[in-house]
Protein backbone atom coordinates (compact mmCIF):
# COMPACT_ATOMS: atom_id res chain seq x y z
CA UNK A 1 15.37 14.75 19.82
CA UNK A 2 16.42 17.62 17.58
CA UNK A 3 19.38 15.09 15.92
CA UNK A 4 16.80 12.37 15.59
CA UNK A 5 14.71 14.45 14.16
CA UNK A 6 17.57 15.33 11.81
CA UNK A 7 18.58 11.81 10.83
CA UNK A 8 14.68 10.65 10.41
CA UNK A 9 14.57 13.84 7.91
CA UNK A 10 17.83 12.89 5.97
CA UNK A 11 17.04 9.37 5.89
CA UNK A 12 13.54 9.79 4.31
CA UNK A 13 15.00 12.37 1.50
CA UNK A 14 17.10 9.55 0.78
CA UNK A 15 14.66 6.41 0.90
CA UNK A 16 12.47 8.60 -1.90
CA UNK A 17 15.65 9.41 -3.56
CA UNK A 18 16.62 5.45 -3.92
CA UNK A 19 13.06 4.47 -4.89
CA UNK A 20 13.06 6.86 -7.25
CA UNK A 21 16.21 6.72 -8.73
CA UNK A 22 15.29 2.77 -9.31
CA UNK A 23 11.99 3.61 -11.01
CA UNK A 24 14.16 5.59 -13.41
CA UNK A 25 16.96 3.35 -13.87
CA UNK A 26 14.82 0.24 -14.49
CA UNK A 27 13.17 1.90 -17.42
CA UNK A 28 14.02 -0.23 -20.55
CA UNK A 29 15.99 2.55 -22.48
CA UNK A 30 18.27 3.34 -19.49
CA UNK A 31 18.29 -0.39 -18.68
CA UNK A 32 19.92 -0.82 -22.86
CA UNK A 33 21.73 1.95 -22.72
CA UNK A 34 24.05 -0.05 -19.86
CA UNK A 35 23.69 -3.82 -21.38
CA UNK A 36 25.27 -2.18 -24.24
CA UNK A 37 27.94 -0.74 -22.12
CA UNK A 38 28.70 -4.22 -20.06
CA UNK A 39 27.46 -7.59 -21.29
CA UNK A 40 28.99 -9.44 -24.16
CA UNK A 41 26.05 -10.78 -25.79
CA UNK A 42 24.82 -6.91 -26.83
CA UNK A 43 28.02 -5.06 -27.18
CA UNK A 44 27.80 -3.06 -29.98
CA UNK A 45 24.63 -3.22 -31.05
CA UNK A 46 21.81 0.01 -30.91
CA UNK A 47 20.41 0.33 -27.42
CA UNK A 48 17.17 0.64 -29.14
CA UNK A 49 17.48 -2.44 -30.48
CA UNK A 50 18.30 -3.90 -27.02
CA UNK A 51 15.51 -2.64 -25.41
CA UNK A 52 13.45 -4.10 -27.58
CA UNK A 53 14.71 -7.49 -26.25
CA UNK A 54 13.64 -6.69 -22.91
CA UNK A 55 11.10 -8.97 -21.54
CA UNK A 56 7.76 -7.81 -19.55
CA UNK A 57 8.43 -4.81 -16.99
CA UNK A 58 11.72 -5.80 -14.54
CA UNK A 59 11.41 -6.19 -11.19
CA UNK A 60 12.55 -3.79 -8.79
CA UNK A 61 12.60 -4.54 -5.29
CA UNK A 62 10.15 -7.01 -5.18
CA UNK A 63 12.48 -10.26 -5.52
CA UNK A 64 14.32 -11.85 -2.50
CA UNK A 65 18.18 -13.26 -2.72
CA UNK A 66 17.66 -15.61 -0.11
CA UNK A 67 17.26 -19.64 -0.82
CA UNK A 68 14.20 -20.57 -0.69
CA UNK A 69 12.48 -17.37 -1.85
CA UNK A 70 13.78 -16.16 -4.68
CA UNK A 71 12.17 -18.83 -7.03
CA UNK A 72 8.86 -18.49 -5.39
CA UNK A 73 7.53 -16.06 -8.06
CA UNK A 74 7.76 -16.70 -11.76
CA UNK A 75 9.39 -13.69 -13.64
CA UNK A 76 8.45 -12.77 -17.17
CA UNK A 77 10.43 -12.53 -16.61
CA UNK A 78 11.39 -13.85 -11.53
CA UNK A 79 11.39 -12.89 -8.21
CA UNK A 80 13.35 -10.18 -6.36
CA UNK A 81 14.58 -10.68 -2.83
CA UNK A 82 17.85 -11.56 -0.62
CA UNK A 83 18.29 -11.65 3.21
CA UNK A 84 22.12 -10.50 4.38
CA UNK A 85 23.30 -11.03 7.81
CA UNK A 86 22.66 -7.44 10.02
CA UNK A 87 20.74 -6.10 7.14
CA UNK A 88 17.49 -8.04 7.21
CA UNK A 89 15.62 -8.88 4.23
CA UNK A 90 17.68 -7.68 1.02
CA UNK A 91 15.57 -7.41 -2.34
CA UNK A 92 17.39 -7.00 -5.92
CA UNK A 93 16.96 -4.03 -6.49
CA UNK A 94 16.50 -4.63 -10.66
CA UNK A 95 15.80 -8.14 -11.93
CA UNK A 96 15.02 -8.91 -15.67
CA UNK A 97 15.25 -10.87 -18.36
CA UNK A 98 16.96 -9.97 -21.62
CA UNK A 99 16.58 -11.99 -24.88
CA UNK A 100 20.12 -12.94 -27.01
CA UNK A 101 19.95 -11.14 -30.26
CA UNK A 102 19.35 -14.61 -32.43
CA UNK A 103 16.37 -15.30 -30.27
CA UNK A 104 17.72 -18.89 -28.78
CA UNK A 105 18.13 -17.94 -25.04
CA UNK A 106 17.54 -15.32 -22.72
CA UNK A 107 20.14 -13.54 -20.10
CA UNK A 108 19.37 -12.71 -16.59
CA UNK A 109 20.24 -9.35 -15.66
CA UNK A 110 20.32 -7.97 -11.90
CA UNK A 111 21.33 -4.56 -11.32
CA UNK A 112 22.02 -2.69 -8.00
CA UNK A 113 23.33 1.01 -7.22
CA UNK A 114 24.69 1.71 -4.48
CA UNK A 115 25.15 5.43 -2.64
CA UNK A 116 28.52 4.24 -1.35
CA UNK A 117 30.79 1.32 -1.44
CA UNK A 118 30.64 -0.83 1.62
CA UNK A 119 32.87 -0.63 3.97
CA UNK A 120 33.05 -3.79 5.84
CA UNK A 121 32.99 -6.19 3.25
CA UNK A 122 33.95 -6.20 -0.94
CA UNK A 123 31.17 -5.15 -3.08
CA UNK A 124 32.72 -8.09 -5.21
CA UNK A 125 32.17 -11.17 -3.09
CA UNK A 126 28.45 -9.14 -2.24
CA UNK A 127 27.99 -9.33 -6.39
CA UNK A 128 29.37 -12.57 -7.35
CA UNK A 129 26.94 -14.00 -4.08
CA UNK A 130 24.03 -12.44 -5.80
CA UNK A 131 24.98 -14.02 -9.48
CA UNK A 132 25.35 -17.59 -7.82
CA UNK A 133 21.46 -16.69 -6.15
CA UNK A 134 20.54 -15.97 -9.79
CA UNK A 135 21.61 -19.51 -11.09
CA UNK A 136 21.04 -21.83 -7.88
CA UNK A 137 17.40 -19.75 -8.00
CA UNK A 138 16.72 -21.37 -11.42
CA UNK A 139 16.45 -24.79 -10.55
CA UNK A 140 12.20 -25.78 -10.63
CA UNK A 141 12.52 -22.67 -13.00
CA UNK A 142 14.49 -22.59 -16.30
CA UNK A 143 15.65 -25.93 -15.33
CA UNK A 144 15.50 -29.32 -13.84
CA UNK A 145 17.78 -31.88 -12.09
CA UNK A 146 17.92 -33.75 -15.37
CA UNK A 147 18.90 -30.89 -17.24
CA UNK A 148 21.60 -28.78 -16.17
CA UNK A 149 22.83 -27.73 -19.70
CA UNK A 150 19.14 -25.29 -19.69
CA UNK A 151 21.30 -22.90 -16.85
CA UNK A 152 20.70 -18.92 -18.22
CA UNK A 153 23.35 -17.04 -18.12
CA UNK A 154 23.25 -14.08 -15.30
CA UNK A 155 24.89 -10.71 -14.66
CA UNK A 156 24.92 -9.25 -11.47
CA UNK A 157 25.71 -5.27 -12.20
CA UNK A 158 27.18 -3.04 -9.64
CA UNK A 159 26.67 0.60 -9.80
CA UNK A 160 29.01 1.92 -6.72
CA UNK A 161 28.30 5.97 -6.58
CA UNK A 162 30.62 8.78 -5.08
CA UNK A 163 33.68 6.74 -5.83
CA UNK A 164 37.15 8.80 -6.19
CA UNK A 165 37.75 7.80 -9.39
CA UNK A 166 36.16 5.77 -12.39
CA UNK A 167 35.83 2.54 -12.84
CA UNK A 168 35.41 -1.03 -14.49
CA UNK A 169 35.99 -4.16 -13.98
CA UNK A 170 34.34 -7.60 -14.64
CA UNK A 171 34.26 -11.12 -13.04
CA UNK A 172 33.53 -14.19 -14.61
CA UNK A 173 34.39 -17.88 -14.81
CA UNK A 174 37.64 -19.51 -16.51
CA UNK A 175 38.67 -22.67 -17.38
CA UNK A 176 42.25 -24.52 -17.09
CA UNK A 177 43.03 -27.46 -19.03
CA UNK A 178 45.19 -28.92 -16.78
CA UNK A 179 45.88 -32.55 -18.68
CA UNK A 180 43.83 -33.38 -21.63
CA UNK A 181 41.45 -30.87 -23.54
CA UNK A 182 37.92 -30.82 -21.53
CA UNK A 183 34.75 -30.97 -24.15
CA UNK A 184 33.27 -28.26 -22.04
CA UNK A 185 33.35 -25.60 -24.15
CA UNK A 186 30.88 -22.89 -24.20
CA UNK A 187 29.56 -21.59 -20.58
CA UNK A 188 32.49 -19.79 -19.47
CA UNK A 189 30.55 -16.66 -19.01
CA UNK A 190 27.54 -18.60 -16.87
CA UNK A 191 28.26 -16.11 -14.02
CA UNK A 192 29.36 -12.63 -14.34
CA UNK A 193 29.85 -9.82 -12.01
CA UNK A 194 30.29 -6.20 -13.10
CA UNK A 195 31.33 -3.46 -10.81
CA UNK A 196 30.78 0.24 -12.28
CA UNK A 197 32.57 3.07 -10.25
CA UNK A 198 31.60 6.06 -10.23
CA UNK A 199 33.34 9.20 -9.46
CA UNK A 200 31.59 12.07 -7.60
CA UNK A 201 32.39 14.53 -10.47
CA UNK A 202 31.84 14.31 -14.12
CA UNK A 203 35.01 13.79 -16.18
CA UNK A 204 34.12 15.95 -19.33
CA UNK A 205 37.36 14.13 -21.17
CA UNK A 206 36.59 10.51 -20.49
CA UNK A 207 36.32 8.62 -23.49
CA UNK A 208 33.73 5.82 -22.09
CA UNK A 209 30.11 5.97 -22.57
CA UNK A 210 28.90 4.65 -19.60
CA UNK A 211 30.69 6.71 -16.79
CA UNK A 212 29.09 9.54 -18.73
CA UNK A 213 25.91 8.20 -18.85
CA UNK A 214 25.49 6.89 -15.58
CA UNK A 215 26.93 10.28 -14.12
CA UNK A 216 23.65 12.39 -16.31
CA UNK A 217 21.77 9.95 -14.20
CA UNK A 218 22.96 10.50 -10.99
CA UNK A 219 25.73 12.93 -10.60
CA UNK A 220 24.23 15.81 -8.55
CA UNK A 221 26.65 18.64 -9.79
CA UNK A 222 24.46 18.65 -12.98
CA UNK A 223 21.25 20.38 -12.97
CA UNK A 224 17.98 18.71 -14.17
CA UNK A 225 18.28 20.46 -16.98
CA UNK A 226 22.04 19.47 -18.65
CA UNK A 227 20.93 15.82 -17.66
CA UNK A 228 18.59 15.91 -19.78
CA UNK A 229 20.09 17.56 -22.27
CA UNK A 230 23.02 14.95 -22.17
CA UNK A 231 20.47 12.36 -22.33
CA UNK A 232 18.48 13.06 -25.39
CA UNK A 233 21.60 14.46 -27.79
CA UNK A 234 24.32 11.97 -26.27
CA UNK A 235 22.62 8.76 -25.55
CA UNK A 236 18.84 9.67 -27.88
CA UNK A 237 16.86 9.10 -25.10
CA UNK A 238 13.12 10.73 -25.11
CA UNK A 239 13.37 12.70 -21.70
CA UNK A 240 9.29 12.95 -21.54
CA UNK A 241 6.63 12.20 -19.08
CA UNK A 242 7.42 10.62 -16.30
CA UNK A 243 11.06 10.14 -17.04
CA UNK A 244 11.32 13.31 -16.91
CA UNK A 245 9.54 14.24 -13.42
CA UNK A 246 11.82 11.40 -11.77
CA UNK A 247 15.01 13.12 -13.52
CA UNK A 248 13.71 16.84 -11.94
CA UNK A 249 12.65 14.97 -8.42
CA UNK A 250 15.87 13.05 -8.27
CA UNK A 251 17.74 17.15 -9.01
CA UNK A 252 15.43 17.88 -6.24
CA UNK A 253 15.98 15.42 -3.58
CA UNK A 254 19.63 15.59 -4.36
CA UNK A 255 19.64 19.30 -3.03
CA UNK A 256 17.86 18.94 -0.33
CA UNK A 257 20.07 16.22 0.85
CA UNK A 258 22.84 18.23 0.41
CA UNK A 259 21.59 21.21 1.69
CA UNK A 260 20.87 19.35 4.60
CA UNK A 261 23.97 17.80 5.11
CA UNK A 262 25.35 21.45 5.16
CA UNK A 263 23.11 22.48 8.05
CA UNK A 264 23.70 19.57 10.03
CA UNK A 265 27.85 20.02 9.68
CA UNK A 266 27.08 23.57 10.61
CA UNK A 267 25.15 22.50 13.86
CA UNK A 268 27.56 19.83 14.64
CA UNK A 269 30.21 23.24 14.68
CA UNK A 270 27.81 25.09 17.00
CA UNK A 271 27.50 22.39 19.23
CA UNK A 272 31.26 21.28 19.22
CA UNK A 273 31.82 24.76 20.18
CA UNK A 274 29.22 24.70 23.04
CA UNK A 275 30.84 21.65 24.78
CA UNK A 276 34.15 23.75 24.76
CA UNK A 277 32.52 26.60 26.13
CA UNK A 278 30.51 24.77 29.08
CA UNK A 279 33.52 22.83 29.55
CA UNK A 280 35.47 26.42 30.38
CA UNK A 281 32.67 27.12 32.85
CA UNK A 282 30.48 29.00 30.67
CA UNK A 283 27.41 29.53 31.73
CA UNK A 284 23.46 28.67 29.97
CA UNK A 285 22.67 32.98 29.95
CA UNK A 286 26.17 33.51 28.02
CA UNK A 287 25.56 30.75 25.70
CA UNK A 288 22.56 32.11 24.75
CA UNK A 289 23.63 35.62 24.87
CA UNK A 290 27.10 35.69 23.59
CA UNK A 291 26.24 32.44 20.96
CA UNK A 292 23.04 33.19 20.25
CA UNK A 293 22.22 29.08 21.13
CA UNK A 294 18.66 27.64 21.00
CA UNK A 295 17.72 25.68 24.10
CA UNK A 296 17.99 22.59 22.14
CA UNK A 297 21.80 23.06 20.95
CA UNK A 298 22.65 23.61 24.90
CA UNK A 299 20.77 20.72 26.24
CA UNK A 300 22.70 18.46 23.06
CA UNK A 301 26.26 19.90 24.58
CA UNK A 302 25.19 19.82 27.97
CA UNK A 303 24.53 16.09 27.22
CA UNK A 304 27.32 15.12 25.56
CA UNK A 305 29.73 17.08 27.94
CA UNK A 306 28.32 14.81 31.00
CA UNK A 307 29.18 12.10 28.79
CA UNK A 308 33.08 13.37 28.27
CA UNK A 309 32.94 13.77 32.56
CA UNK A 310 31.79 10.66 33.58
């Protein structure tokens, strides 16, 4: 009970954690400051300027990937949800739309972040499965069978956290002229995938913007404090309001999950060292005497040593 207990407690820090780090991240200056960063059509121009492009308030969590659903709510941007095998109903977690900079056609952005990379499959195929649900999704939408050539052009964006070093990468369509030259010319880019690793600890030397910027977002070696700091005089970002409550409460939640994390390892130790000593026929009074256990750390070893037995 005392380990369930434990996970239940870890996994709500991190549940408020994720919600809250996605309230942050899908505010419109945050949201600029990475278009900038990753998608062609606003490289180089003034994240203020971008965010000003932004249309309505995104969606976060609210939209489902899977056929059938995601097209069932209109965005002001669209709607926000996908279902993956053995994971149940999977939402995106930030959907929006972005306006091109000459005004004649709008970009659909997705962004996720992600604690960890996945493990049993490539965050890749997972990305480049939600870009194809952003442009399948359209149809009824932004377009009709009659009209192909009104397609938006969609970015699915990939924020992968803890990773052991940083880095970039992109995936997007090509074209081979194989015999002849093809008139299709200009949708290349119709689906793109962008994968952002991130390393657990700042790199004070890197020379790209966005590793830095993502990491005063989320890197939990910083305090609440240099983040925003780094925010406002790197990136001129107002840290005010409530922007800057979810900054302190994401510093805060961070802790605590790590703190936690700590005390758990440590009782995992105590216990580990419980089995050993029951298993050398040690008895409940010296445990508690010699150890100093709690009558929930014995009953955990006594368990898991009848498990080893049997």
């Amino acid at each position: 009970m005392a380990d369930k207990k434990a996970i239940i407690d870890e996994t709500q820090f991190e549940a408020q954690y994720d919600a809250e780090a996605k309230l942050l991240l899908a505010q419109k200056p945050f949201l600029a400051n990475i278009l900038v960063r990753t998608v062609k059509d606003y490289m180089g121009l003034n994240p203020c300027d971008v965010e000003e492009l932004i249309e309505g308030e995104p969606y976060i969590s609210t939209i489902p990937v899977e056929p059938g659903f995601t097209n069932s709510v209109q965005i002001k941007g669209m709607n926000s949800e996908n279902k993956v095998r053995n994971e149940g109903v999977a939402y995106f977690d930030i959907l929006f739309y972005v306006r091109t900079s000459d005004g004649l056609s709008k970009v659909i952005i997705n962004i996720e972040a992600q604690k960890s990379e996945p493990i049993d499959y490539d965050v890749e195929m997972r990305g480049l499965y939600y870009a194809i649900r952003e442009v399948s999704s359209q149809l009824d939408r932004e377009f009709d069978s009659q009209n192909y050539n009104d397609i938006k052009k969609v970015y699915s964006i990939w924020i992968c956290m803890n990773e052991k070093d940083n880095m970039l990468e992109k995936i997007y369509l090509t074209k081979n002229d194989i015999i002849g030259i093809s008139r299709w010319k200009d949708m290349y880019e119709i689906v793109n995938v962008v994968i952002i690793r991130l390393a657990k600890t700042l790199d004070l030397q890197t020379e790209h913007e966005l590793h830095r910027f993502l990491g005063a977002l989320f890197l939990p070696e910083l305090s609440a404090e240099e983040k925003n700091d780094m925010l406002e005089n790197e990136f001129d970002i107002k840290m005010e309001g409530d922007r800057k409550e979810l900054l302190k409460s994401m510093c805060n939640l961070s802790q605590g999950i790590k703190e936690q994390g700590i005390e758990q390892g440590r009782r995992e130790e105590r216990i580990s060292t419980l089995v050993t000593f029951f298993k050398n026929d040690g008895t409940v009074a010296a445990a508690k005497q010699m150890l100093n256990s709690s009558d929930e750390d014995i009953k955990i070893a006594k368990e898991r040593l009848s498990m080893i037995e049997e």
